[in-house]
Protein backbone atom coordinates (compact mmCIF):
# COMPACT_ATOMS: atom_id res chain seq x y z
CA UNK A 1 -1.72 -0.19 -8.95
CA UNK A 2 -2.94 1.65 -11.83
CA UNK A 3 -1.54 0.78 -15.27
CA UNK A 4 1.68 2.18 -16.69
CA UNK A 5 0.99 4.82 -18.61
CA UNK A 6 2.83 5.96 -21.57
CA UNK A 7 5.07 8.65 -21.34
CA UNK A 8 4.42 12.12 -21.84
CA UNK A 9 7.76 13.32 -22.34
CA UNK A 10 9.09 13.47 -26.26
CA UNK A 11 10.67 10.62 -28.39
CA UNK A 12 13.96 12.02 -28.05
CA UNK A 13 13.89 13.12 -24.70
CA UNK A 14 12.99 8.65 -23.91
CA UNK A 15 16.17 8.08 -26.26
CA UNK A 16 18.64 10.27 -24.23
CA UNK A 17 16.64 9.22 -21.10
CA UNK A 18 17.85 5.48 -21.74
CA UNK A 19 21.30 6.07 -22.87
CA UNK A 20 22.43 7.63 -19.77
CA UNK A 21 20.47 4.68 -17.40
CA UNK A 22 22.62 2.11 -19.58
CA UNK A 23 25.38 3.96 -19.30
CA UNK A 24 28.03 2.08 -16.83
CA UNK A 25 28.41 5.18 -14.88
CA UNK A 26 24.71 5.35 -14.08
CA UNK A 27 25.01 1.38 -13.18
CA UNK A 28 27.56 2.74 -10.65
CA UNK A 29 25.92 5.31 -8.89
CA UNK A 30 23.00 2.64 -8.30
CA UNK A 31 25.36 0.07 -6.93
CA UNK A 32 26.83 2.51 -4.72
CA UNK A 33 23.96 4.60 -3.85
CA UNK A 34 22.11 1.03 -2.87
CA UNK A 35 25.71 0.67 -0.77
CA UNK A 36 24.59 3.71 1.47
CA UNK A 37 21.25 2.95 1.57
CA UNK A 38 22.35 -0.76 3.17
CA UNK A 39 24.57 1.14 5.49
CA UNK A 40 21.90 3.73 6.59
CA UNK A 41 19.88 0.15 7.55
CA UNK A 42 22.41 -1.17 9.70
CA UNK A 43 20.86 -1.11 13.27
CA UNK A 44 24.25 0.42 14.40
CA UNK A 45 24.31 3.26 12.15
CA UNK A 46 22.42 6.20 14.14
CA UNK A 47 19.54 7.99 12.25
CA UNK A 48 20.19 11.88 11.89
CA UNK A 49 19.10 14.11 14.37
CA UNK A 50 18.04 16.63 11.97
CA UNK A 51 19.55 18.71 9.13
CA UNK A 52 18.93 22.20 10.78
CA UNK A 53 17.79 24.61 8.16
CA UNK A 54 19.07 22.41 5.21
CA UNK A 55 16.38 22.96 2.53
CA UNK A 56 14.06 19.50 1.90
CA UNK A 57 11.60 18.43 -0.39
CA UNK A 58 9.93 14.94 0.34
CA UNK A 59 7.86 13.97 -2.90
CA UNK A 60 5.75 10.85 -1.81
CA UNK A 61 4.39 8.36 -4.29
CA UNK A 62 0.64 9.19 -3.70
CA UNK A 63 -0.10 5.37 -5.08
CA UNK A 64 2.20 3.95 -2.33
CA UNK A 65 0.46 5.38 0.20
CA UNK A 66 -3.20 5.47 -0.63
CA UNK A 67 -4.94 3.26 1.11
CA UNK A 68 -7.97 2.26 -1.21
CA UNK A 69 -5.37 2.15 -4.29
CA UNK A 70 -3.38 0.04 -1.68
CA UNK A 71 -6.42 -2.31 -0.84
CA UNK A 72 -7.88 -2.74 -4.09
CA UNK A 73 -4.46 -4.00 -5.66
CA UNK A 74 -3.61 -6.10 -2.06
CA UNK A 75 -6.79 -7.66 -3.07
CA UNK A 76 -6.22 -8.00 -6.70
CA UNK A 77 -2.95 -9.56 -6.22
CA UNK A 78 -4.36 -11.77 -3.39
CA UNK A 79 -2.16 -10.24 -0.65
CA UNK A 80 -3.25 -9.64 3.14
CA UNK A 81 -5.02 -6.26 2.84
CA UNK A 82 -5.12 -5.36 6.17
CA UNK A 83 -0.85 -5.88 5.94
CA UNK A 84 -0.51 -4.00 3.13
CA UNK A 85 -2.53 -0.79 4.19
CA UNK A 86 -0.40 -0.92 7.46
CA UNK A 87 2.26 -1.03 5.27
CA UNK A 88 1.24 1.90 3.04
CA UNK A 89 0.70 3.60 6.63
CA UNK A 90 4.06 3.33 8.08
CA UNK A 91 5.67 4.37 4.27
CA UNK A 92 3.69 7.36 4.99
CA UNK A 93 4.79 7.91 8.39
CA UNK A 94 8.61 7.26 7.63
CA UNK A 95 7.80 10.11 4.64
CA UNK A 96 6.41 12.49 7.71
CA UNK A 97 9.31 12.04 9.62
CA UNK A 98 11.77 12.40 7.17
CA UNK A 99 9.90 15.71 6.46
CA UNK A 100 10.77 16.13 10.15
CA UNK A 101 14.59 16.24 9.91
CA UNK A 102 14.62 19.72 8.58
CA UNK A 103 13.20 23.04 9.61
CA UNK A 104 12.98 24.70 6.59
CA UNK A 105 11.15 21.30 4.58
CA UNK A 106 7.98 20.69 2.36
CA UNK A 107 6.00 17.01 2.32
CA UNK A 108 3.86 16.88 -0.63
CA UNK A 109 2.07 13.69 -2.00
CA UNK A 110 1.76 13.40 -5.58
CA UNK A 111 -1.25 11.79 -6.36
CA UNK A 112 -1.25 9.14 -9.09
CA UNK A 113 2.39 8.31 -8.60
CA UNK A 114 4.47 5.32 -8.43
CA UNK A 115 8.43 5.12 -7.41
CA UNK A 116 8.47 7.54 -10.44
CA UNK A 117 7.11 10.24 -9.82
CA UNK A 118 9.52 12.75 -12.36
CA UNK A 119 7.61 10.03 -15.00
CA UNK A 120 4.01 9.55 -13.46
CA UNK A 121 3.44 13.15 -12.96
CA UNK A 122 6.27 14.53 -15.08
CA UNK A 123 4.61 18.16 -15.39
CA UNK A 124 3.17 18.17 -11.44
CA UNK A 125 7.07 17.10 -10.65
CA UNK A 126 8.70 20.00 -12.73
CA UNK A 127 5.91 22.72 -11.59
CA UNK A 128 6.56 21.19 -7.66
CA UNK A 129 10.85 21.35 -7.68
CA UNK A 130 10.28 24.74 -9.55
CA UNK A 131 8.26 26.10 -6.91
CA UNK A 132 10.05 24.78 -4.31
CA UNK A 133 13.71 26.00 -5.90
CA UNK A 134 12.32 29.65 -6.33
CA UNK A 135 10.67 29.51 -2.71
CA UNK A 136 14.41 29.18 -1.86
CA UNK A 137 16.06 31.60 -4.02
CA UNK A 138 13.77 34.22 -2.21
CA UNK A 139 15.08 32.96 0.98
């Protein structure tokens, strides 16, 4: 994958940014949000069978999912390339289908995005959730 970058966002806005991740509350929410996300793998928990109308916006890491960014650092990193591009493949699917579960959804891929994308791409993350919230308020 491509280098970190820097951030783009201000000094302070980085200082604020890592006081609330440190904070214990924030340490909470990831414990228990990784606490639904083991449930939702259970193979007895049933998938949804949609969210109707419920307004969704799937942002997909555009690195994750690339499959020459995905090749060049399987090969780089001395991983099975042909395994990782599947892998990138069925991220990608899981992404579309996801997409799927609502009627009233968008699926964009940010290009040269990692896990972060609100960090990667801050201003193509802000512009995208902007759009998308005032698509909704005209609703």
């Amino acid at each position: 994958m491509p280098t970190r970058r820097p951030s783009p966002l201000p000094a302070e806005i980085l200082i604020a940014k890592t006081a609330v991740q440190n904070r214990t509350d924030t340490a909470h929410a990831v414990v228990n949000e990784i606490a639904v996300m083991r449930q939702g793998l259970e193979p007895s928990t049933p998938p949804p069978d949609g969210l109707g109308n419920l307004p969704l916006l799937v942002l997909t890491a555009g690195n994750l999912v690339d499959s020459d960014l995905v090749a060049r650092e399987a090969e780089r990193s001395g991983k099975d390339i042909e395994a990782e591009i599947e892998l990138a493949r069925i991220q990608r699917a899981e992404q579309d289908d996801l997409a799927r579960l609502s009627i009233n959804s968008r699926h964009i891929v940010v290009k040269n995005s990692g896990h972060f994308i609100m960090q990667d791409q801050a201003d193509q993350f802000v512009g995208i959730v902007s759009e998308f919230a005032d698509s909704l308020a005209r609703q």
